[in-house]
N, C-alpha and C. Protein backbone atom coordinates (compact mmCIF):
# COMPACT_ATOMS: atom_id res chain seq x y z
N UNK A 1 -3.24 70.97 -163.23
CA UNK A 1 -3.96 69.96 -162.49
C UNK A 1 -3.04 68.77 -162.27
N UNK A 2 -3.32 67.95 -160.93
CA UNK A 2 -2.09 67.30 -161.15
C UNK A 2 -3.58 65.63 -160.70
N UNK A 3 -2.73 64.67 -160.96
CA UNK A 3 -3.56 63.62 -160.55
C UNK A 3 -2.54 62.54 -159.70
N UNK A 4 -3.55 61.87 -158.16
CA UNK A 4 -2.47 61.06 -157.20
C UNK A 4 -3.26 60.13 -157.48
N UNK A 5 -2.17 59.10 -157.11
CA UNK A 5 -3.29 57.43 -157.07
C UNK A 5 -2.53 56.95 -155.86
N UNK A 6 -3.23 56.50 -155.53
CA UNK A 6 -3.49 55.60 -154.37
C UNK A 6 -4.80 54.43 -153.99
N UNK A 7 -4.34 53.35 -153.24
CA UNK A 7 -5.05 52.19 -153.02
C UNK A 7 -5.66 52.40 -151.46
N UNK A 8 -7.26 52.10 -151.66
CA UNK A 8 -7.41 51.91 -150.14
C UNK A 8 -8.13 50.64 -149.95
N UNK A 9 -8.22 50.55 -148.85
CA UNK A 9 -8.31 48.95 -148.21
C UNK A 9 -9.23 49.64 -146.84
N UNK A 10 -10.69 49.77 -147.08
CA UNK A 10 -11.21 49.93 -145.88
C UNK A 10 -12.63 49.10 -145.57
N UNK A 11 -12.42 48.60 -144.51
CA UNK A 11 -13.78 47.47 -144.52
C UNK A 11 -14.84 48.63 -144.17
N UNK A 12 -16.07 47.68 -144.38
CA UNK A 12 -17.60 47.76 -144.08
C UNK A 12 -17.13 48.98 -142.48
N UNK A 13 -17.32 48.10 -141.81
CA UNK A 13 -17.24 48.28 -140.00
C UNK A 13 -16.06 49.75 -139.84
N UNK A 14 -15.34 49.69 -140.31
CA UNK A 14 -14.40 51.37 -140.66
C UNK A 14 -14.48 52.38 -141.00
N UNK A 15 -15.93 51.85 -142.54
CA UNK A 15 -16.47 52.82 -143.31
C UNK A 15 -17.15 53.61 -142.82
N UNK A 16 -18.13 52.87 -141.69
CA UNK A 16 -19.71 53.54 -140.41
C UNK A 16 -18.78 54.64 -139.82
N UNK A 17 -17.05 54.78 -139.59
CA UNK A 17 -16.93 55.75 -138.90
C UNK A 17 -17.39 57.61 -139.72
N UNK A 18 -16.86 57.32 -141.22
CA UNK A 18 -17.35 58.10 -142.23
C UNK A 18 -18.66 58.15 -142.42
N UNK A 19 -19.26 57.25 -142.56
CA UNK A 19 -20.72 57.20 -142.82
C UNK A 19 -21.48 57.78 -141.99
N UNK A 20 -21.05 57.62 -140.07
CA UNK A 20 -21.74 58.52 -139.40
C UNK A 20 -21.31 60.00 -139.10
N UNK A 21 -20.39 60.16 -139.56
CA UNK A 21 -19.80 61.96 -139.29
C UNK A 21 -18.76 61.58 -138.32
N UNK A 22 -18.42 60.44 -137.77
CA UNK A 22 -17.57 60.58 -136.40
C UNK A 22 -16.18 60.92 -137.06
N UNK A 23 -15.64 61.01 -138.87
CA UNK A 23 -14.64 61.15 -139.23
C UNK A 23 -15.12 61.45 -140.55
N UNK A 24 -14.44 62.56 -140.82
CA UNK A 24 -14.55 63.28 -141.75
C UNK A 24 -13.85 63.51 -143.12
N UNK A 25 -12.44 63.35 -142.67
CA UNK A 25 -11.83 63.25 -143.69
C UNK A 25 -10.58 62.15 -143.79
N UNK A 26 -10.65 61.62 -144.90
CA UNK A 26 -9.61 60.47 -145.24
C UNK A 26 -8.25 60.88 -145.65
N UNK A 27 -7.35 59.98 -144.80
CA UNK A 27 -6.15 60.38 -145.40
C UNK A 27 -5.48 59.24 -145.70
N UNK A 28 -4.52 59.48 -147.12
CA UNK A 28 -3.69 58.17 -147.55
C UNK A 28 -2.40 58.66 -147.68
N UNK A 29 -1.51 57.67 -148.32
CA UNK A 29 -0.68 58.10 -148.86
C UNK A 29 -0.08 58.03 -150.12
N UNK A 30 -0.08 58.30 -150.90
CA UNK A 30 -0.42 58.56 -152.40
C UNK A 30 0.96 57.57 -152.94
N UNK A 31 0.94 57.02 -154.20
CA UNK A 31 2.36 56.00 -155.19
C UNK A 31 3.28 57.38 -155.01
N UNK A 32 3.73 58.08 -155.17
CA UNK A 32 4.53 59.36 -154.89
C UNK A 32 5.23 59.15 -153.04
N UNK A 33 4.75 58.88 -152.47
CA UNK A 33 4.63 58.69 -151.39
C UNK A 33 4.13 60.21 -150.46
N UNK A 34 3.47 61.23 -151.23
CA UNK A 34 3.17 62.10 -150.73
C UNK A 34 1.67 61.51 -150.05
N UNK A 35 1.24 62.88 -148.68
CA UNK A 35 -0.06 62.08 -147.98
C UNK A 35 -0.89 63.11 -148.62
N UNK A 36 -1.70 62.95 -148.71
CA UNK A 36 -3.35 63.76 -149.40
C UNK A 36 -4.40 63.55 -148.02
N UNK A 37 -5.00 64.62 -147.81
CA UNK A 37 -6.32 64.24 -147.75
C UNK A 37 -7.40 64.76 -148.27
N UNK A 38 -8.67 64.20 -147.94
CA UNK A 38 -10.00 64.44 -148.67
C UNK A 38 -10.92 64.42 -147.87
N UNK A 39 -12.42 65.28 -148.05
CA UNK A 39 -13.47 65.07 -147.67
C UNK A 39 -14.04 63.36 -147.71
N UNK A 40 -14.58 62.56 -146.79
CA UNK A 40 -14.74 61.20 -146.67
C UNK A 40 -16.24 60.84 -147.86
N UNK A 41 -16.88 61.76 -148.13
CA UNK A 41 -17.89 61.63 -148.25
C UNK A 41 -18.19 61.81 -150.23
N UNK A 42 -16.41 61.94 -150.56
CA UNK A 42 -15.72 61.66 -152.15
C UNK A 42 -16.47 60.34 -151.93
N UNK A 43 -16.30 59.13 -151.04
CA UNK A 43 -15.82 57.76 -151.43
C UNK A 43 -17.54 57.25 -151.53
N UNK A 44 -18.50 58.23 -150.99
CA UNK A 44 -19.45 57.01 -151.25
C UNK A 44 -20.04 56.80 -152.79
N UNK A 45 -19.58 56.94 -153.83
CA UNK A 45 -20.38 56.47 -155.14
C UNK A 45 -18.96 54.81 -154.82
N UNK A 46 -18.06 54.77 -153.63
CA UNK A 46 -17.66 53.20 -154.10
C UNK A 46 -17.57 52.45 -153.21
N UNK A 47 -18.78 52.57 -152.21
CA UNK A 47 -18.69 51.81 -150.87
C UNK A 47 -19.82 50.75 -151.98
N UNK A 48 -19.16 49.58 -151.11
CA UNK A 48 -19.96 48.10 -151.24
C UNK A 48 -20.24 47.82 -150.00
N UNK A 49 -20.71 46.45 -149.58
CA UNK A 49 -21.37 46.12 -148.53
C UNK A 49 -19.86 45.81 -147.93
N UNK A 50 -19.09 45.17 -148.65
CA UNK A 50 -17.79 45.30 -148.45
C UNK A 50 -17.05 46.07 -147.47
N UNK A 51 -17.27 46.84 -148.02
CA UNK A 51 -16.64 48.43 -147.56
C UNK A 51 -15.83 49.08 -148.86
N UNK A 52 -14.75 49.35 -148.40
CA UNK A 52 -14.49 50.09 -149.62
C UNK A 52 -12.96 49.83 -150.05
N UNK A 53 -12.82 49.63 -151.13
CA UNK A 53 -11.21 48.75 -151.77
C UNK A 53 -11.38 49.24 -153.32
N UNK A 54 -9.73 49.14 -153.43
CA UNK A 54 -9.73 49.59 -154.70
C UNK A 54 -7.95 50.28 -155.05
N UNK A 55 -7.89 50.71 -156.48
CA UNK A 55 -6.98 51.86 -156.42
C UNK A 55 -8.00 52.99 -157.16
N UNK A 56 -7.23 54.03 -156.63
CA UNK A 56 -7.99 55.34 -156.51
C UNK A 56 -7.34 56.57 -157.67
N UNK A 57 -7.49 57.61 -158.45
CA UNK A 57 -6.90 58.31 -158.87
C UNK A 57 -8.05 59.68 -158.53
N UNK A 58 -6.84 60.72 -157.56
CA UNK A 58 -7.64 62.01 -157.10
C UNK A 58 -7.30 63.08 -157.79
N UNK A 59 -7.90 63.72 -158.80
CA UNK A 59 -7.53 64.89 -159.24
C UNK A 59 -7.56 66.33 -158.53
N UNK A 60 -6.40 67.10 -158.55
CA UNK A 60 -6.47 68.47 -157.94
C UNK A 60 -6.14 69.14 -158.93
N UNK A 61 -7.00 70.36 -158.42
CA UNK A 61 -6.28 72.00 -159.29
C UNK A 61 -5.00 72.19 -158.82
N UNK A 62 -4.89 73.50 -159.85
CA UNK A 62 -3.40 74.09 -158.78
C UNK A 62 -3.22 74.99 -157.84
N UNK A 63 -4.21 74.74 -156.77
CA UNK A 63 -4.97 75.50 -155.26
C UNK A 63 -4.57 74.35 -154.70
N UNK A 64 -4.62 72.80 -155.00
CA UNK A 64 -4.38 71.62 -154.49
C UNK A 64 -6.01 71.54 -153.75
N UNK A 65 -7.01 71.84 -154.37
CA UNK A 65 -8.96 71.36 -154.51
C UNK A 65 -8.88 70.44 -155.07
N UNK A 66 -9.68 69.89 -154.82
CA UNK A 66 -10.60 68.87 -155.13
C UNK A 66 -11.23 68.84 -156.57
N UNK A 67 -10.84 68.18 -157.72
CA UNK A 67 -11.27 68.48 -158.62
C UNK A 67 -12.67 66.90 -159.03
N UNK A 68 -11.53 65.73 -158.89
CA UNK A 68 -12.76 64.72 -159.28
C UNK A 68 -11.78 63.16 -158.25
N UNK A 69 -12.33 62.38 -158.16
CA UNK A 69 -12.20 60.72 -157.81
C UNK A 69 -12.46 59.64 -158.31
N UNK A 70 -12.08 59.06 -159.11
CA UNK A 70 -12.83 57.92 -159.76
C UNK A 70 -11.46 56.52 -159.60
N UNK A 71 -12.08 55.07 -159.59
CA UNK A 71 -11.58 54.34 -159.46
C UNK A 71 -11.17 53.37 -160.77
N UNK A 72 -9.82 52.88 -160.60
CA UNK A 72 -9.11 52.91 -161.73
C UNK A 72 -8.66 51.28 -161.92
């Protein structure tokens, strides 16, 4: 299993694009400088009215799935 971290910085008004389906999946680019992406719909246990900020740590198997997300 390997684990990436990365920081995102996404307002309120950015988030509605996830929130309504018009975008699906998020992509960053991880302290490694490798890019990941993810299903968008990981991030809502950390949307605020805000939107959504933070640093991030994404765990994968070794399929490179989706294992867990939590903010760090």
């Amino acid at each position: 299993m390997a684990a990436l971290s990365f920081s995102l910085n996404i307002p309120a008004q950015e988030y509605l694009r996830y929130y309504r389906g018009q975008a699906r999946q998020v992509v960053v680019t991880a302290a490694n400088g490798q890019r990941i992406a993810f299903a968008a719909h990981h991030l809502r246990p950390f949307v605020s009215l805000e939107g959504v900020y933070g640093d991030f740590v994404l765990e994968i198997d070794n399929q490179n799935r989706f294992k867990s997300l939590r903010k760090i």
